[in-house]
Protein backbone atom coordinates (compact mmCIF):
# COMPACT_ATOMS: atom_id res chain seq x y z
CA UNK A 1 1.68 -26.64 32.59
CA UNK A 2 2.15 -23.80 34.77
CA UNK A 3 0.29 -20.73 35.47
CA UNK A 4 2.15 -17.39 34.45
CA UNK A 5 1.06 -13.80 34.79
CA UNK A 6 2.22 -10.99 32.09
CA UNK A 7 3.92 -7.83 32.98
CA UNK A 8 3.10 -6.40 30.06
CA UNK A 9 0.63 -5.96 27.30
CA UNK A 10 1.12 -9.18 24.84
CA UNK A 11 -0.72 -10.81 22.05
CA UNK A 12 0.71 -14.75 21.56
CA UNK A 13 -0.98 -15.60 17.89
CA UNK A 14 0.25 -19.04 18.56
CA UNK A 15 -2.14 -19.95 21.55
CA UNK A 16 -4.71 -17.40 20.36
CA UNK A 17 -4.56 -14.97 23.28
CA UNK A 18 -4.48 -11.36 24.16
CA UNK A 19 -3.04 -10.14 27.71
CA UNK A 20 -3.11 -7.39 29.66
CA UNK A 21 -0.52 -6.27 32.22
CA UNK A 22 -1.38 -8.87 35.21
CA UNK A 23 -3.47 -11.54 32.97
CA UNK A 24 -2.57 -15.25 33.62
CA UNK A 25 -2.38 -17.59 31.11
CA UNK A 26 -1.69 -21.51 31.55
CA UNK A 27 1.61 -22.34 29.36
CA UNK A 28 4.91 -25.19 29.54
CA UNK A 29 7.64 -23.63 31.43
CA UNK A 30 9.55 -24.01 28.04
CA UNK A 31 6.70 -22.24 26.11
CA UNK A 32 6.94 -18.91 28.48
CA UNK A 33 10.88 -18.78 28.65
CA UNK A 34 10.71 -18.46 24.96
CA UNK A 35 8.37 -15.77 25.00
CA UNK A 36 10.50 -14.12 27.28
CA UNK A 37 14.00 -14.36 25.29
CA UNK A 38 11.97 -12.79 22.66
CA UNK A 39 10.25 -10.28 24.25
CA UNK A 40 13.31 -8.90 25.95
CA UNK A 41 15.56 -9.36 22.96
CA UNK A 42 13.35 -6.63 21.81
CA UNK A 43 12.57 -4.66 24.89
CA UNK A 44 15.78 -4.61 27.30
CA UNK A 45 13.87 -2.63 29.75
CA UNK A 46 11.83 -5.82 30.12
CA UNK A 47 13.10 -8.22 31.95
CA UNK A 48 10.25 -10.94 32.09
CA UNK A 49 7.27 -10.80 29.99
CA UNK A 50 5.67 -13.41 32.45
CA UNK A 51 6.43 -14.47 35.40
CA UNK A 52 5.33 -17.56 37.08
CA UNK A 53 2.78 -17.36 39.81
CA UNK A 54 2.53 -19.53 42.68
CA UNK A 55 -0.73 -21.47 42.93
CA UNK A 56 -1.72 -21.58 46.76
CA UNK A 57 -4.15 -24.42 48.37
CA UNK A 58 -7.69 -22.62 48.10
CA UNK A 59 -8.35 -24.05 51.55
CA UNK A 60 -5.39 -21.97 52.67
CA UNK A 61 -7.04 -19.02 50.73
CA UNK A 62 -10.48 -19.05 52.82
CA UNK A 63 -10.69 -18.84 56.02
CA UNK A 64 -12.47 -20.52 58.18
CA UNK A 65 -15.69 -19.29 59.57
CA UNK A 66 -16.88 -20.05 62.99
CA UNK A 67 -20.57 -20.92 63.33
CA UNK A 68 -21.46 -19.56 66.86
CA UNK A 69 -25.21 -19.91 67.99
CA UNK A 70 -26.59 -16.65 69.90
CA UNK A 71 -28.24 -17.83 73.22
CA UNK A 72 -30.58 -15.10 74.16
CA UNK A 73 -30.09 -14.41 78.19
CA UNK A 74 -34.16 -14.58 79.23
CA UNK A 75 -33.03 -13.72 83.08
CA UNK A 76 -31.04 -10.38 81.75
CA UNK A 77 -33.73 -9.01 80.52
CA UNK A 78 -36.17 -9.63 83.57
């Protein structure tokens, strides 16, 4: 299963689901290339219904944060 995001407004009665322009749903690669021969057999100006989105590591996603202790100067401030 593969993570795809719509590109337009779609209600698939089969898996019970109602998307919005940039929802994702989870479907088989096989599942989503059928919705989109349908979908643009009826809308031409359509060209993908969903396309697939690219899951990226979520340690790549965060980054890292740097844990830096403050050492107050005592002789500074004399």
């Amino acid at each position: 299963m593969a993570l795809y995001e719509s590109k337009c407004n779609l209600t698939l009665l089969a898996e019970g689901e109602s998307l919005l322009v940039g929802d994702k749903i989870e479907l088989s690669q096989a599942r989503a290339d059928e919705i989109n021969q349908v979908v643009r057999g009826i809308f031409q100006d359509i060209p993908q219904a969903l396309v697939a989105v690219e899951v990226e590591n979520a340690s790549a996603e965060k980054p890292k944060r740097s844990r830096k202790k403050v050492v107050e100067d005592t002789e500074a401030e004399s």
